[in-house]
C-alpha atoms as a PDB file:
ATOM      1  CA  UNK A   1     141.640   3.207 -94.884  1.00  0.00           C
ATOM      2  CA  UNK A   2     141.921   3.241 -91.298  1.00  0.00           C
ATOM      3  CA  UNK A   3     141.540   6.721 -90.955  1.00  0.00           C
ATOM      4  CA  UNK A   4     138.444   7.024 -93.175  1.00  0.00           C
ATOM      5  CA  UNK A   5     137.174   4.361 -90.480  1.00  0.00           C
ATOM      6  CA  UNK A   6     138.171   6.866 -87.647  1.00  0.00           C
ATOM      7  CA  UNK A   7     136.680  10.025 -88.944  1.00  0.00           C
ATOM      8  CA  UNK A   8     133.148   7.852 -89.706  1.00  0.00           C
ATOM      9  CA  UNK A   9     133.367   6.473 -86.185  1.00  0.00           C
ATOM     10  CA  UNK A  10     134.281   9.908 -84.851  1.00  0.00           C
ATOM     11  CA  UNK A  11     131.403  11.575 -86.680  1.00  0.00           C
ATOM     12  CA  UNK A  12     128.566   9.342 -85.789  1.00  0.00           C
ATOM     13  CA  UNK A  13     130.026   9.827 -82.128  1.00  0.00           C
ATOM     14  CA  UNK A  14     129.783  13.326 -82.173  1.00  0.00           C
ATOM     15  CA  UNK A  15     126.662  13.255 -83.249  1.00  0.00           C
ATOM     16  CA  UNK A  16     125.688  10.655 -80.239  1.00  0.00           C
ATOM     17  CA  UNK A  17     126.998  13.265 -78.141  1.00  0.00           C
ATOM     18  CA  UNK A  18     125.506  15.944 -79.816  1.00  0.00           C
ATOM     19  CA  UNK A  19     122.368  16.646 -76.822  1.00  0.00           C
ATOM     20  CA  UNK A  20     120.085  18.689 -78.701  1.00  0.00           C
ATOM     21  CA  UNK A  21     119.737  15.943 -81.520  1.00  0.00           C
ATOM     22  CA  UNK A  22     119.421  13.551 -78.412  1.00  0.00           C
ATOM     23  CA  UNK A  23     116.577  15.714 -76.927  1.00  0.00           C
ATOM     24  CA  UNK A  24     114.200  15.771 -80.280  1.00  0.00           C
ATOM     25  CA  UNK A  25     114.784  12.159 -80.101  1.00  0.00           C
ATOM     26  CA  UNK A  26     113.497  11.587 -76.387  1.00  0.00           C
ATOM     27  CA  UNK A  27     110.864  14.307 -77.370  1.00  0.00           C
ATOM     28  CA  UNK A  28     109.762  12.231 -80.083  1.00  0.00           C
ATOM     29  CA  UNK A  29     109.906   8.971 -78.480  1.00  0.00           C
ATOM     30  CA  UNK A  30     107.809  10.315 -75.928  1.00  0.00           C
ATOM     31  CA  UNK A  31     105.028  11.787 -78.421  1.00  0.00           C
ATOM     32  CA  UNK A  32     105.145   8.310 -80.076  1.00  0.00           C
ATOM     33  CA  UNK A  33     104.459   6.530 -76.455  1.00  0.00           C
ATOM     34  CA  UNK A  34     101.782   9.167 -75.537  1.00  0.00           C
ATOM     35  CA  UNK A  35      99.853   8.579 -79.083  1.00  0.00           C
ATOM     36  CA  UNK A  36      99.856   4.812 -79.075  1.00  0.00           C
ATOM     37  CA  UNK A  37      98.566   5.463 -74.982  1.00  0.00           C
ATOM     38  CA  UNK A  38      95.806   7.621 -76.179  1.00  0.00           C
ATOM     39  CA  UNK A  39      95.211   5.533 -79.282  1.00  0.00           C
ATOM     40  CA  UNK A  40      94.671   2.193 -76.723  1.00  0.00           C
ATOM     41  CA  UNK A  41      92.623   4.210 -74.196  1.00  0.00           C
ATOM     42  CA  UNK A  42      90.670   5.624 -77.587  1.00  0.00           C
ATOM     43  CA  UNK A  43      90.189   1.929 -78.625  1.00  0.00           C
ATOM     44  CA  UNK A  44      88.909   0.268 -74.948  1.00  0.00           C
ATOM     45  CA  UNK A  45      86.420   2.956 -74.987  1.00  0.00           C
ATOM     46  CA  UNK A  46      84.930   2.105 -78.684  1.00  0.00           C
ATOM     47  CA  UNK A  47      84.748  -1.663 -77.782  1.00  0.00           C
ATOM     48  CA  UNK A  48      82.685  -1.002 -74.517  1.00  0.00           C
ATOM     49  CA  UNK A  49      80.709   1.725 -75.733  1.00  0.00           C
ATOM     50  CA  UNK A  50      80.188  -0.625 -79.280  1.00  0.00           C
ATOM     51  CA  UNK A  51      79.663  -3.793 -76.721  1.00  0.00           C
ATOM     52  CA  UNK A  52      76.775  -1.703 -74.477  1.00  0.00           C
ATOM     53  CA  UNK A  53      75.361  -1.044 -77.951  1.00  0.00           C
ATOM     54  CA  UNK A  54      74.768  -4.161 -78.948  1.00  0.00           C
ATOM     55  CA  UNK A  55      73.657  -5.866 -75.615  1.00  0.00           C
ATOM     56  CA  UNK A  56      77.064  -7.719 -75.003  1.00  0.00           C
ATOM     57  CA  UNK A  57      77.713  -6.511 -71.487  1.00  0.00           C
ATOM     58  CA  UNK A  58      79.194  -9.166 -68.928  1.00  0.00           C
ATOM     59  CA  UNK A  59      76.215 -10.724 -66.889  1.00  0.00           C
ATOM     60  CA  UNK A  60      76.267  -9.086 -63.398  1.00  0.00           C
ATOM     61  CA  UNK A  61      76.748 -12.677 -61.656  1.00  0.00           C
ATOM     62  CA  UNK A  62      78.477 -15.642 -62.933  1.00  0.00           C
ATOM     63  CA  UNK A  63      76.776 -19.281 -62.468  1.00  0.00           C
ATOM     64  CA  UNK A  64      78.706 -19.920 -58.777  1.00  0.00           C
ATOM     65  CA  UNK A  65      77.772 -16.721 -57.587  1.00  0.00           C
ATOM     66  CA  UNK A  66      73.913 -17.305 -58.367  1.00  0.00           C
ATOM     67  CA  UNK A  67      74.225 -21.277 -56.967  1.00  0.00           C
ATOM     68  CA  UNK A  68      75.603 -19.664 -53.803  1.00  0.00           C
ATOM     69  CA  UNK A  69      72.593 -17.092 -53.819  1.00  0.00           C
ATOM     70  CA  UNK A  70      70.128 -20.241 -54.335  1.00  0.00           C
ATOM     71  CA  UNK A  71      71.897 -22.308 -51.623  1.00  0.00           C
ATOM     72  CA  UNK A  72      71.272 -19.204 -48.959  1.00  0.00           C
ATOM     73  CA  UNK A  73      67.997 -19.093 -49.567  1.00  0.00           C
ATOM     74  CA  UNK A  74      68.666 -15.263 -51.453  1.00  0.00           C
ATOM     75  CA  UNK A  75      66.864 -16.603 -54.522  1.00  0.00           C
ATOM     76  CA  UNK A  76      64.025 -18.702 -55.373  1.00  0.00           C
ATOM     77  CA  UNK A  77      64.476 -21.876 -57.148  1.00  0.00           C
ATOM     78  CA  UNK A  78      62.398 -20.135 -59.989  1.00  0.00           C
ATOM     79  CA  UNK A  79      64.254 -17.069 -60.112  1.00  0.00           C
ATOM     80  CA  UNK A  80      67.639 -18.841 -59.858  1.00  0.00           C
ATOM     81  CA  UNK A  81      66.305 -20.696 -63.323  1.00  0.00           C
ATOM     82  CA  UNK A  82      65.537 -17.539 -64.612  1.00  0.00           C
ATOM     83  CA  UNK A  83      68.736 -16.241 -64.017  1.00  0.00           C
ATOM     84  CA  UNK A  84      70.366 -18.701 -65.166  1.00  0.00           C
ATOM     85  CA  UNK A  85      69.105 -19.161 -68.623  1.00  0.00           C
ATOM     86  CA  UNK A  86      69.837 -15.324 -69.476  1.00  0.00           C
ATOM     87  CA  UNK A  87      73.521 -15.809 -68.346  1.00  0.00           C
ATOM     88  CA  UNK A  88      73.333 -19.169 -70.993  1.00  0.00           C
ATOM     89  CA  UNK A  89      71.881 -17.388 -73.468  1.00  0.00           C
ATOM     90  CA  UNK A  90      74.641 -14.431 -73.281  1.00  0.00           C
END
């Protein structure tokens, strides 16, 4: 019995050692990385491109930045409003 247990063990590490069955594996590790990199890069590019499509890009300014704009005198209390209420309303 124990030398069944040595010639399995021996076998699976010759085959560790074995580099050209080590190299596919890198080589295949790396194709998987490089697909599910693509497939992610792929998938950003939908959602933005769907999200422009639809009118559900970010506003340009968030709420602070337009109070600070108001405050300075850069916008009108009107326009500030204005602003405003499309930034609410998404």
């Amino acid at each position: 019995m124990g030398g069944a247990a040595r010639n399995g063990w021996q076998g699976c590490l010759g085959q560790a050692l074995d580099t050209s069955s080590a190299w596919a594996g890198l080589a295949w590790l790396g194709g998987v990385v490089l697909v599910c990199g693509l497939a992610l890069v792929l998938a950003g590019y939908l959602r933005r491109r769907s999200a422009a499509r639809h009118g559900r890009r970010p506003p340009p300014f968030s709420l602070e930045q337009l109070r600070h704009l108001r405050e300075r005198g850069e916008l009108s209390e009107e326009e500030y409003r204005s602003l405003r209420q499309r930034i609410l309303d998404g």
